[in-house]
C-alpha atoms as a PDB file:
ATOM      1  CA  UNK A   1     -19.777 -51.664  38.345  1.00  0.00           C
ATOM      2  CA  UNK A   2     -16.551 -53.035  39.133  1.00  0.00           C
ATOM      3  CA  UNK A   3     -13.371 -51.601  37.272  1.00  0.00           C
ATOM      4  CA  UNK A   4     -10.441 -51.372  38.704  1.00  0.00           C
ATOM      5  CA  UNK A   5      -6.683 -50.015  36.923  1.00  0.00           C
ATOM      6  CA  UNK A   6      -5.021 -53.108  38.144  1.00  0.00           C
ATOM      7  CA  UNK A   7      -6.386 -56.303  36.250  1.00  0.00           C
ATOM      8  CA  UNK A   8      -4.627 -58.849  37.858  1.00  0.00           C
ATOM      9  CA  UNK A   9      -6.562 -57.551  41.293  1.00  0.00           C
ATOM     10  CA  UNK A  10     -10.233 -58.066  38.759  1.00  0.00           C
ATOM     11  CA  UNK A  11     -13.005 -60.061  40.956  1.00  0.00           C
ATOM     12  CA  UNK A  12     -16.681 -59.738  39.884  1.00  0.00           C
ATOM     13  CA  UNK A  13     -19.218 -60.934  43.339  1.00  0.00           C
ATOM     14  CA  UNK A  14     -22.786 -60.507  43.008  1.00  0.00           C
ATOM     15  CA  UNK A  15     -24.749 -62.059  45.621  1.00  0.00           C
ATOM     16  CA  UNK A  16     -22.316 -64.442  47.138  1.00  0.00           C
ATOM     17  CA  UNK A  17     -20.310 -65.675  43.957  1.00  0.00           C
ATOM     18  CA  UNK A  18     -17.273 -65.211  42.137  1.00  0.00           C
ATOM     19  CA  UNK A  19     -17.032 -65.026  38.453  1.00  0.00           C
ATOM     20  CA  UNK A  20     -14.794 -67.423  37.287  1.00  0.00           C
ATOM     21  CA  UNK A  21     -12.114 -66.266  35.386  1.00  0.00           C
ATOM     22  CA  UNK A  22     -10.991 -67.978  31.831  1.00  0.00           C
ATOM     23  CA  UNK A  23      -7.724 -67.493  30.648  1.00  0.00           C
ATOM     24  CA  UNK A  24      -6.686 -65.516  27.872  1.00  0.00           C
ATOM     25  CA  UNK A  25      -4.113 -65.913  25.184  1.00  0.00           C
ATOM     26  CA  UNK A  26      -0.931 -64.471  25.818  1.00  0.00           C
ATOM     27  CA  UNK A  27       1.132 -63.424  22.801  1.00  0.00           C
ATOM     28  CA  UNK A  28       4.299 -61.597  21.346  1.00  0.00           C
ATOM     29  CA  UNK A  29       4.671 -58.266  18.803  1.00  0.00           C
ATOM     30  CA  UNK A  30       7.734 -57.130  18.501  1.00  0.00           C
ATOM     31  CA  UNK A  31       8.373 -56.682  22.518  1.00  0.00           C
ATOM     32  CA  UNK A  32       5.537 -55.714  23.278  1.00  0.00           C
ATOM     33  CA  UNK A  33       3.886 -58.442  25.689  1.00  0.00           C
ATOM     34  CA  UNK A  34       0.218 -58.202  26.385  1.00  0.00           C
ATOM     35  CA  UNK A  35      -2.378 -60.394  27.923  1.00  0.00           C
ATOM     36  CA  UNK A  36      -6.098 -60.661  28.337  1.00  0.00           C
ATOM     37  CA  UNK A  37      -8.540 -62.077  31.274  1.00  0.00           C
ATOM     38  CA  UNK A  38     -12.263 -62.530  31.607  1.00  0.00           C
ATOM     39  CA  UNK A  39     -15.578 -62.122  34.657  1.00  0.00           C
ATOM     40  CA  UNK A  40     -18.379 -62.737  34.336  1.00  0.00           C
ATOM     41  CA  UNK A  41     -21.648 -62.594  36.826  1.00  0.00           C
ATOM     42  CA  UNK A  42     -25.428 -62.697  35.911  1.00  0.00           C
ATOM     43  CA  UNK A  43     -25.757 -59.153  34.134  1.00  0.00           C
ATOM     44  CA  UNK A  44     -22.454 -58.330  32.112  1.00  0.00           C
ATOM     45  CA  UNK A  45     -19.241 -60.113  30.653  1.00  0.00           C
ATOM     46  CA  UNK A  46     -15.631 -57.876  31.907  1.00  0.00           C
ATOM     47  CA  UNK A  47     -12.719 -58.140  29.563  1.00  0.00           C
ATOM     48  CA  UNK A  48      -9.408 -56.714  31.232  1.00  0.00           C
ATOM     49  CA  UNK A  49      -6.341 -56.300  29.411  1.00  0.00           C
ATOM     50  CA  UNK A  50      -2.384 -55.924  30.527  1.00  0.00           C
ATOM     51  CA  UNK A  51      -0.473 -54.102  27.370  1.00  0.00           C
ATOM     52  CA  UNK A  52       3.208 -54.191  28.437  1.00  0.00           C
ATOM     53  CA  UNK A  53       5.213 -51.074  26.189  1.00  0.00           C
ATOM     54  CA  UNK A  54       8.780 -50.334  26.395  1.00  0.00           C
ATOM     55  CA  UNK A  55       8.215 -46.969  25.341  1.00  0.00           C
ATOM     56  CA  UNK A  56       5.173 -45.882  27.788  1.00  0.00           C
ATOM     57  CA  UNK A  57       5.789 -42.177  26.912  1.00  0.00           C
ATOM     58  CA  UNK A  58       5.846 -42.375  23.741  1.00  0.00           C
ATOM     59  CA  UNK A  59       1.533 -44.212  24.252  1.00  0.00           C
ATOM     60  CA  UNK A  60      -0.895 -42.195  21.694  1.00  0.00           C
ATOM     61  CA  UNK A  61      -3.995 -41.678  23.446  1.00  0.00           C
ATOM     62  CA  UNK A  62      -6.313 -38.964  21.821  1.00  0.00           C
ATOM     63  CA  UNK A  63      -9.499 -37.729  22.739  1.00  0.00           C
ATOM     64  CA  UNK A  64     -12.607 -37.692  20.513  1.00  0.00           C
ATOM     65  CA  UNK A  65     -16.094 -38.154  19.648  1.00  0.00           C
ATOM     66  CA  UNK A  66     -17.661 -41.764  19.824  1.00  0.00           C
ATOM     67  CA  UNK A  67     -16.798 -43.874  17.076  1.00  0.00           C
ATOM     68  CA  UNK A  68     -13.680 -41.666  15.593  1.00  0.00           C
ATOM     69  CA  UNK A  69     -10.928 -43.306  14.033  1.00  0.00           C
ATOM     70  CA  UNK A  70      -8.141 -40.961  16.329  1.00  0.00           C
ATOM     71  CA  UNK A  71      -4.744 -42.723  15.107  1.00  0.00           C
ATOM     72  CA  UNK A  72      -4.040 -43.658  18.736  1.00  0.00           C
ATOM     73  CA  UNK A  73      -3.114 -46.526  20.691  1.00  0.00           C
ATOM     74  CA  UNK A  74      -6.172 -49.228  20.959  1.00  0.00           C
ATOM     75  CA  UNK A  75      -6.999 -52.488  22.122  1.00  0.00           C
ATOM     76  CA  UNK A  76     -10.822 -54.148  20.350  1.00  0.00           C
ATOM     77  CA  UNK A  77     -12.311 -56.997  21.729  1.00  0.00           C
ATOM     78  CA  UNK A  78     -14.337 -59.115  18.956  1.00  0.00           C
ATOM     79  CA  UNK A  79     -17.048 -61.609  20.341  1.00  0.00           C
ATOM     80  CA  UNK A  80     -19.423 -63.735  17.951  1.00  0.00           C
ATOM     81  CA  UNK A  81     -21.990 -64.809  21.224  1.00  0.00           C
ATOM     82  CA  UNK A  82     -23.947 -67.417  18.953  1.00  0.00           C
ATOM     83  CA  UNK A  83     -20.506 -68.850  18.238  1.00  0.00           C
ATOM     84  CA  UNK A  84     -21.776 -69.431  14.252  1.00  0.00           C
ATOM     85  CA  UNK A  85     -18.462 -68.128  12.435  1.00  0.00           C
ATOM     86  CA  UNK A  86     -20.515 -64.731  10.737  1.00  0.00           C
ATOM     87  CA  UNK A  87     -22.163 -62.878  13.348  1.00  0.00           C
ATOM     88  CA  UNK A  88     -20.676 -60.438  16.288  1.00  0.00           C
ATOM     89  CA  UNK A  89     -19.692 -57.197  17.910  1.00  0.00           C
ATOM     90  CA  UNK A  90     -16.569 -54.915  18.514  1.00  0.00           C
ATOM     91  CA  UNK A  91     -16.083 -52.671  21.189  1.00  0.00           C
ATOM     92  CA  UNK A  92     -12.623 -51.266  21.032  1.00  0.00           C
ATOM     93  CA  UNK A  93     -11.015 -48.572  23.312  1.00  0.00           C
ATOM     94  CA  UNK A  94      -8.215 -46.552  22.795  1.00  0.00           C
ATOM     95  CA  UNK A  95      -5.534 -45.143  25.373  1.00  0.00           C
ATOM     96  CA  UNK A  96      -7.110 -42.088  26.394  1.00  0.00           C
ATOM     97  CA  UNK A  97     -10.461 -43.698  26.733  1.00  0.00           C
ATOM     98  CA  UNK A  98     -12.311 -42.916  23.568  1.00  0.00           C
ATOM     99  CA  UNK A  99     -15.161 -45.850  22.938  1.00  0.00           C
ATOM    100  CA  UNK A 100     -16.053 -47.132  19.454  1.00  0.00           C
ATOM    101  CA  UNK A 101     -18.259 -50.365  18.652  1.00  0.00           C
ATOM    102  CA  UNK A 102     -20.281 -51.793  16.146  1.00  0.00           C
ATOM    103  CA  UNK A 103     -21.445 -55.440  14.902  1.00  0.00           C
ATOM    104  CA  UNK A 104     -20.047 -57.800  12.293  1.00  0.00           C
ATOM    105  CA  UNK A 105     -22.130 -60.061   9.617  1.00  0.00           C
ATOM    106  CA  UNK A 106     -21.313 -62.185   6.709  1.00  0.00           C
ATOM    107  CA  UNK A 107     -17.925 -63.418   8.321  1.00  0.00           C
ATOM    108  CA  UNK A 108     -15.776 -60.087   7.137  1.00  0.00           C
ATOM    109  CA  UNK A 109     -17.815 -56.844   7.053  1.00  0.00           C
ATOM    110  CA  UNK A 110     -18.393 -54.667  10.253  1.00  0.00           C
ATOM    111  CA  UNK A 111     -20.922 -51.482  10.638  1.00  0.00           C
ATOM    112  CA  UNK A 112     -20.141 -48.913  12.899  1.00  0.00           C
ATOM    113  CA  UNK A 113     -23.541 -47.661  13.200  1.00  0.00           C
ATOM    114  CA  UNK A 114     -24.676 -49.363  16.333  1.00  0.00           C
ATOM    115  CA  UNK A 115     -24.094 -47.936  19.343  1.00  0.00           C
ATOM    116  CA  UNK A 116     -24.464 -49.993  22.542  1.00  0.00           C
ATOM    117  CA  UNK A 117     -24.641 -49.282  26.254  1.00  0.00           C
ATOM    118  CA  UNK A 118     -21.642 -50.761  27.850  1.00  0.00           C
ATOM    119  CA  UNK A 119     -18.601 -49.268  29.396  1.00  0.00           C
ATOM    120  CA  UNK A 120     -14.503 -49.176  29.604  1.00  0.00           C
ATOM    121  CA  UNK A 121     -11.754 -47.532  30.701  1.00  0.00           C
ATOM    122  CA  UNK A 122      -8.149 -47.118  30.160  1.00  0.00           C
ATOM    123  CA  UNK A 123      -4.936 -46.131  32.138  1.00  0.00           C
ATOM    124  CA  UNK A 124      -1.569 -45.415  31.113  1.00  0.00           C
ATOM    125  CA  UNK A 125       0.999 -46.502  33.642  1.00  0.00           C
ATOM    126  CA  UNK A 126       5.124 -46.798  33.951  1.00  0.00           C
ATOM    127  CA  UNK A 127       4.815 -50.367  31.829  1.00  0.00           C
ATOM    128  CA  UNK A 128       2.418 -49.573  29.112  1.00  0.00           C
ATOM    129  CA  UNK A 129      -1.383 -49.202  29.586  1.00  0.00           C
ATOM    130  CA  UNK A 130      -4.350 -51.079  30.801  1.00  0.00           C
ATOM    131  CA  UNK A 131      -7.998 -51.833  29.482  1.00  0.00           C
ATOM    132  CA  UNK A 132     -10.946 -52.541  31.149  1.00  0.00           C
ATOM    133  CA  UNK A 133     -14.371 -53.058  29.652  1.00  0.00           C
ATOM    134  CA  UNK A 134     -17.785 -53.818  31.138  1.00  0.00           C
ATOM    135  CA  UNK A 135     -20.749 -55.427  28.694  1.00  0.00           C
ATOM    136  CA  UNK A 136     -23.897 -55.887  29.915  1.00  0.00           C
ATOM    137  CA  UNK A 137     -25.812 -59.303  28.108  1.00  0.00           C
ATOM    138  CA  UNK A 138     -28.498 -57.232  27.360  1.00  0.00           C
ATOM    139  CA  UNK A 139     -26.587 -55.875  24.441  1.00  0.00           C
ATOM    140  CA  UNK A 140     -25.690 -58.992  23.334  1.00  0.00           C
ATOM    141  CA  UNK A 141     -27.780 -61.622  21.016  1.00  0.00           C
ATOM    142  CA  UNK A 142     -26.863 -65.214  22.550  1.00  0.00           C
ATOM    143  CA  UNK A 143     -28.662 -68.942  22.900  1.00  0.00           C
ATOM    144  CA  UNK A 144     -29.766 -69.763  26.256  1.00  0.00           C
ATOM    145  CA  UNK A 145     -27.790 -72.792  27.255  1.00  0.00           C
ATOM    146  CA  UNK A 146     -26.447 -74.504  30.253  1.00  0.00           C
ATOM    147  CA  UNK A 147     -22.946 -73.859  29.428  1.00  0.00           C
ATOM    148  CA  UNK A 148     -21.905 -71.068  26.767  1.00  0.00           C
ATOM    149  CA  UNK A 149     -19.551 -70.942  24.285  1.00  0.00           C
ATOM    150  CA  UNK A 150     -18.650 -67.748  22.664  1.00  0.00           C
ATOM    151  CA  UNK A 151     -15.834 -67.126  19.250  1.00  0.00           C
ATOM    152  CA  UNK A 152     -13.671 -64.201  20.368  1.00  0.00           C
ATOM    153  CA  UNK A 153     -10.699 -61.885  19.229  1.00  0.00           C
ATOM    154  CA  UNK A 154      -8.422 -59.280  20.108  1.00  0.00           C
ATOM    155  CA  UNK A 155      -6.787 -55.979  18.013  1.00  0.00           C
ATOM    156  CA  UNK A 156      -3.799 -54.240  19.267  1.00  0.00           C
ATOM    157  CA  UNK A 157      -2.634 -51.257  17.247  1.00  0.00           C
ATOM    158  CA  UNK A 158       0.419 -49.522  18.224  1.00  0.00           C
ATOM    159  CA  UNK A 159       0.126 -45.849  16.394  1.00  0.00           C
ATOM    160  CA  UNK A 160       3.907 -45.009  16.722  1.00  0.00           C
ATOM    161  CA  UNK A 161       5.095 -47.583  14.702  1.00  0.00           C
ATOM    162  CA  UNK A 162       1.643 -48.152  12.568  1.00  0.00           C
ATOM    163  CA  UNK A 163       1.475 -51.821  13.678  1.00  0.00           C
ATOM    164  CA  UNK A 164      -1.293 -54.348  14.055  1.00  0.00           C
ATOM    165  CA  UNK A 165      -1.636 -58.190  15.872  1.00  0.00           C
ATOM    166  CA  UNK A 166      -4.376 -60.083  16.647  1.00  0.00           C
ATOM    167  CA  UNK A 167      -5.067 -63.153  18.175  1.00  0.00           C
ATOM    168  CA  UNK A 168      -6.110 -65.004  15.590  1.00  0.00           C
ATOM    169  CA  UNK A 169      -5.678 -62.904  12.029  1.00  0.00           C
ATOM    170  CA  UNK A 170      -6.762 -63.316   8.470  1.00  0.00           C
ATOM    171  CA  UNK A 171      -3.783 -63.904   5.673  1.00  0.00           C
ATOM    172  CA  UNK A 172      -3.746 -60.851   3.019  1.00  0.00           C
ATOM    173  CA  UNK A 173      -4.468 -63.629   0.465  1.00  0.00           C
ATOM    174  CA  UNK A 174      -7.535 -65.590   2.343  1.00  0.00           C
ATOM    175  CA  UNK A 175     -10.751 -64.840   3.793  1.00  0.00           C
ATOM    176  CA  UNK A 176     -12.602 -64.930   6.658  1.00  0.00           C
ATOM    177  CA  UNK A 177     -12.664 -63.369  10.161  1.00  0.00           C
ATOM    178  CA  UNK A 178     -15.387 -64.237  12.660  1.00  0.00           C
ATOM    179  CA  UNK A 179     -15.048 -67.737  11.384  1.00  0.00           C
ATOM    180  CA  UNK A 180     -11.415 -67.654  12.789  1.00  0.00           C
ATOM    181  CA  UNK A 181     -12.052 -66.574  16.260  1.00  0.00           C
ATOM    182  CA  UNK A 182     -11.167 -68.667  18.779  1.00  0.00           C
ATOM    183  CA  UNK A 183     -13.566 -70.228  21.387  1.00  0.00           C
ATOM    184  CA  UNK A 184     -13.970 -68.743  24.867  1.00  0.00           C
ATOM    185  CA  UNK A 185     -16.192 -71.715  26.525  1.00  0.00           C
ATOM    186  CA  UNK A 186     -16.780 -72.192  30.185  1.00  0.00           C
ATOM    187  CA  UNK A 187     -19.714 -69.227  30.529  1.00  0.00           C
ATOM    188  CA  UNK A 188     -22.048 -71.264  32.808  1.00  0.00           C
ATOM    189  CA  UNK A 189     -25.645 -70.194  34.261  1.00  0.00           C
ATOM    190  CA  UNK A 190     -25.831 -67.036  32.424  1.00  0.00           C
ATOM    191  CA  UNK A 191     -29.449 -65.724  30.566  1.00  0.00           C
ATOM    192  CA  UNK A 192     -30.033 -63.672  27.751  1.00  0.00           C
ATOM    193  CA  UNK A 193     -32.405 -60.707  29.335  1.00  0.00           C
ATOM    194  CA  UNK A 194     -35.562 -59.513  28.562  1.00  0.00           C
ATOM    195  CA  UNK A 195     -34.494 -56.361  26.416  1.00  0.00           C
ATOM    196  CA  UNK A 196     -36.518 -53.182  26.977  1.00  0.00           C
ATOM    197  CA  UNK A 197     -35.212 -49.698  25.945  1.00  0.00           C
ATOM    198  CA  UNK A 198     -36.956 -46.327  27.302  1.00  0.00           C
ATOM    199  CA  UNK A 199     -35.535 -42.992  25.684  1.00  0.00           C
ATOM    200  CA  UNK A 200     -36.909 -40.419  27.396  1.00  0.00           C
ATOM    201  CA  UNK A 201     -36.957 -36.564  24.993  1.00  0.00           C
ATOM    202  CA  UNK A 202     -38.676 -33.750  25.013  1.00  0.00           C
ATOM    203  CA  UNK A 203     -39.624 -31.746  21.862  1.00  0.00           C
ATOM    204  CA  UNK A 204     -39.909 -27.698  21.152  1.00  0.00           C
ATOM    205  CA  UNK A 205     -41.080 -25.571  18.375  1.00  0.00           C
ATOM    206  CA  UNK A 206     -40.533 -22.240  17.154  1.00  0.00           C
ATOM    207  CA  UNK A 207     -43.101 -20.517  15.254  1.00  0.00           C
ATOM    208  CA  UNK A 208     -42.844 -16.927  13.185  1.00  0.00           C
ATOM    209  CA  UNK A 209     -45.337 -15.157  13.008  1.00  0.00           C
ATOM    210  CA  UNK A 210     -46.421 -11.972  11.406  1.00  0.00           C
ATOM    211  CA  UNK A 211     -48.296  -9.196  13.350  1.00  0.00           C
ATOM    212  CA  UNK A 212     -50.776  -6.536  12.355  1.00  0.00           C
ATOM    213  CA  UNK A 213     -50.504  -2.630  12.821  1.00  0.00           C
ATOM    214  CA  UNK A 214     -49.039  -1.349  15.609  1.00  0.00           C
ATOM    215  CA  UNK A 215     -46.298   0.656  18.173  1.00  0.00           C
ATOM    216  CA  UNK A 216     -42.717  -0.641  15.902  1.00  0.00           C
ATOM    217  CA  UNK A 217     -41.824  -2.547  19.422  1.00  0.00           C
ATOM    218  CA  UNK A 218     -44.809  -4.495  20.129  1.00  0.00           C
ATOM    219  CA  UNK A 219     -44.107  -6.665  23.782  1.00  0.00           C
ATOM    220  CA  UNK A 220     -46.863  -8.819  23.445  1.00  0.00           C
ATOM    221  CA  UNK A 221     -47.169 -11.623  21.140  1.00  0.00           C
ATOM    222  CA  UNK A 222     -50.823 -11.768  18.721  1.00  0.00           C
ATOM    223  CA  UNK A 223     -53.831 -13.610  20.131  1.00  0.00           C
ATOM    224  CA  UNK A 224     -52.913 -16.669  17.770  1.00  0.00           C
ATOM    225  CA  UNK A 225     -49.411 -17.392  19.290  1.00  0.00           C
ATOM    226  CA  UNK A 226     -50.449 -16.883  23.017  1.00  0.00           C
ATOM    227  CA  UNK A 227     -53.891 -18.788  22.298  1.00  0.00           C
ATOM    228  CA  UNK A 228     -51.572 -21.525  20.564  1.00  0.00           C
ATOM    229  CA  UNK A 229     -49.200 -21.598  23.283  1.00  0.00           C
ATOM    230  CA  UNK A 230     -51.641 -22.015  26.479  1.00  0.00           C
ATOM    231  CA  UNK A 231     -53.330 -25.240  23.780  1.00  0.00           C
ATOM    232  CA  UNK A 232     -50.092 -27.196  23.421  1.00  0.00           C
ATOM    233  CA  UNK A 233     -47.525 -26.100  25.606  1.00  0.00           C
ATOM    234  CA  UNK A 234     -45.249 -25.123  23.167  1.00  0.00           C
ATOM    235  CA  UNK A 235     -42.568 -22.132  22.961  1.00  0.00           C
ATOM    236  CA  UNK A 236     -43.666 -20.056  19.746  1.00  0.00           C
ATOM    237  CA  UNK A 237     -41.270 -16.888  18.889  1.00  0.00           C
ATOM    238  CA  UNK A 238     -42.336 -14.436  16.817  1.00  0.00           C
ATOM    239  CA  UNK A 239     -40.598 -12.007  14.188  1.00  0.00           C
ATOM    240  CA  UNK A 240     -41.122  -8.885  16.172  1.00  0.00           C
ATOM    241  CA  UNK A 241     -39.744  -9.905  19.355  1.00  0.00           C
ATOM    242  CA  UNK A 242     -35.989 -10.178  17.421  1.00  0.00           C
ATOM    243  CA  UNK A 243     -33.585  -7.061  17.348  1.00  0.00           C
ATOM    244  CA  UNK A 244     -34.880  -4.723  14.660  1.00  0.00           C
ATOM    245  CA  UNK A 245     -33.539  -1.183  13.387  1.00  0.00           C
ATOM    246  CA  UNK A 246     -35.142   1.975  14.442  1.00  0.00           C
ATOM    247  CA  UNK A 247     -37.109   3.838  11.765  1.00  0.00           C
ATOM    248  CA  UNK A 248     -35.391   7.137  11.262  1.00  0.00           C
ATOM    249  CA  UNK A 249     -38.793   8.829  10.606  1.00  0.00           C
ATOM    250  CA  UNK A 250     -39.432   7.909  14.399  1.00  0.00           C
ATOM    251  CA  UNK A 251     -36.877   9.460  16.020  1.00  0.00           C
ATOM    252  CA  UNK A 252     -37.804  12.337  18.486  1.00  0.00           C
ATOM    253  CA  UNK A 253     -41.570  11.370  18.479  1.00  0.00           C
END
């Protein structure tokens, strides 16, 4: 993998050649300048990101669990691979490095519930802050064509001052999102992949058992459990090997 905290410095080489880069839109919020490139090779597309801040200090970048809404500083990168205006994926990253993605359908609803493998980074500097993001195609649904062309976006959300800008937005009064994405075109030679998944897990079980007359701190478990456990393989735990009072009536015997 190839991420590095200066993007202007990004080169993707596998086997001999260069990903060409394509151009991103550069555009104004209040100050803040920011601009976006593209890579590409023959297993993953890289989206790097400059985000120029006057106020670098004042960057909210929170830590959390996957897919948490933080209120901090993020940049989201929107791409609709079978370019057909209702379809996509977001993978967004915030300024302390916290991931969140999920896929889009019917134009304007998203779902947060998928979770794909992929990777980014961020980096606050002395300027503002810096994205970088690595998707592999396999978790991506695209044609297989000669030349690609994909519908992308971009979020910026500055948590200090609660704003939002995209590249290309949606009007409070219209509708429509993936349909407004502009087109990234110029992805040549690249293959959807064969896509299959391998989750390796293990499994345990706890079983309680009762036991039959006997010294009140037995350290053997019954025939049943130990029987069981040589069968399957499987960790049983039974009630009498827990803490447990001493009967009064015992004491001194």
């Amino acid at each position: 993998m190839l991420l590095l905290h200066a993007i202007d410095n990004l080169r993707v080489v596998v086997g001999g050649r260069v990903g060409i880069f394509l151009t991103g839109q550069r555009y104004q919020v209040e100050g803040y300048r920011q601009a976006a490139q593209f890579a590409y090779d023959d297993e993953a597309i890289y989206v790097g990101a400059r985000l120029l801040d006057s106020q670098p200090r004042t960057i909210v970048g929170r830590l959390g669990r996957r897919d948490s809404n933080l209120g901090a500083d993020e940049l989201t990168f929107y791409v609709d691979p079978y370019h057909d205006g209702r379809s996509g994926y977001f993978f967004a990253v915030n300024a302390a490095g916290t991931l969140r993605d999920g896929v889009l359908y019917n134009d304007d609803w998203n779902d947060d519930s998928w979770d794909g493998i992929w990777e980014g980074r961020a980096h606050v500097d002395g300027e503002g802050w810096t994205v970088e993001m690595r998707i592999p195609y396999s978790q991506l649904r695209f044609r297989r064509e000669d030349s690609n062309a994909w519908g992308v976006n971009f979020r910026r959300y500055v948590c200090r001052t609660k704003e939002e800008d995209y590249v290309a937005y949606t009007p409070k009064k219209a509708s429509g999102f993936v349909s407004r994405f502009p087109k990234l075109s110029g992805l040549q030679g690249i293959v959807p992949p064969r896509r299959i998944a391998v989750t390796p897990y293990t499994t345990t079980k706890a079983e309680f058992t009762g036991h039959g007359a006997g010294p009140a701190f037995a350290l053997l478990p019954c025939r049943r459990c130990m029987s069981s456990w040589r069968r399957r393989g499987e960790f049983h735990m039974v009630d009498f090997l827990t803490f447990a009072g001493v009967d009064p009536k015992s004491r001194g015997q």
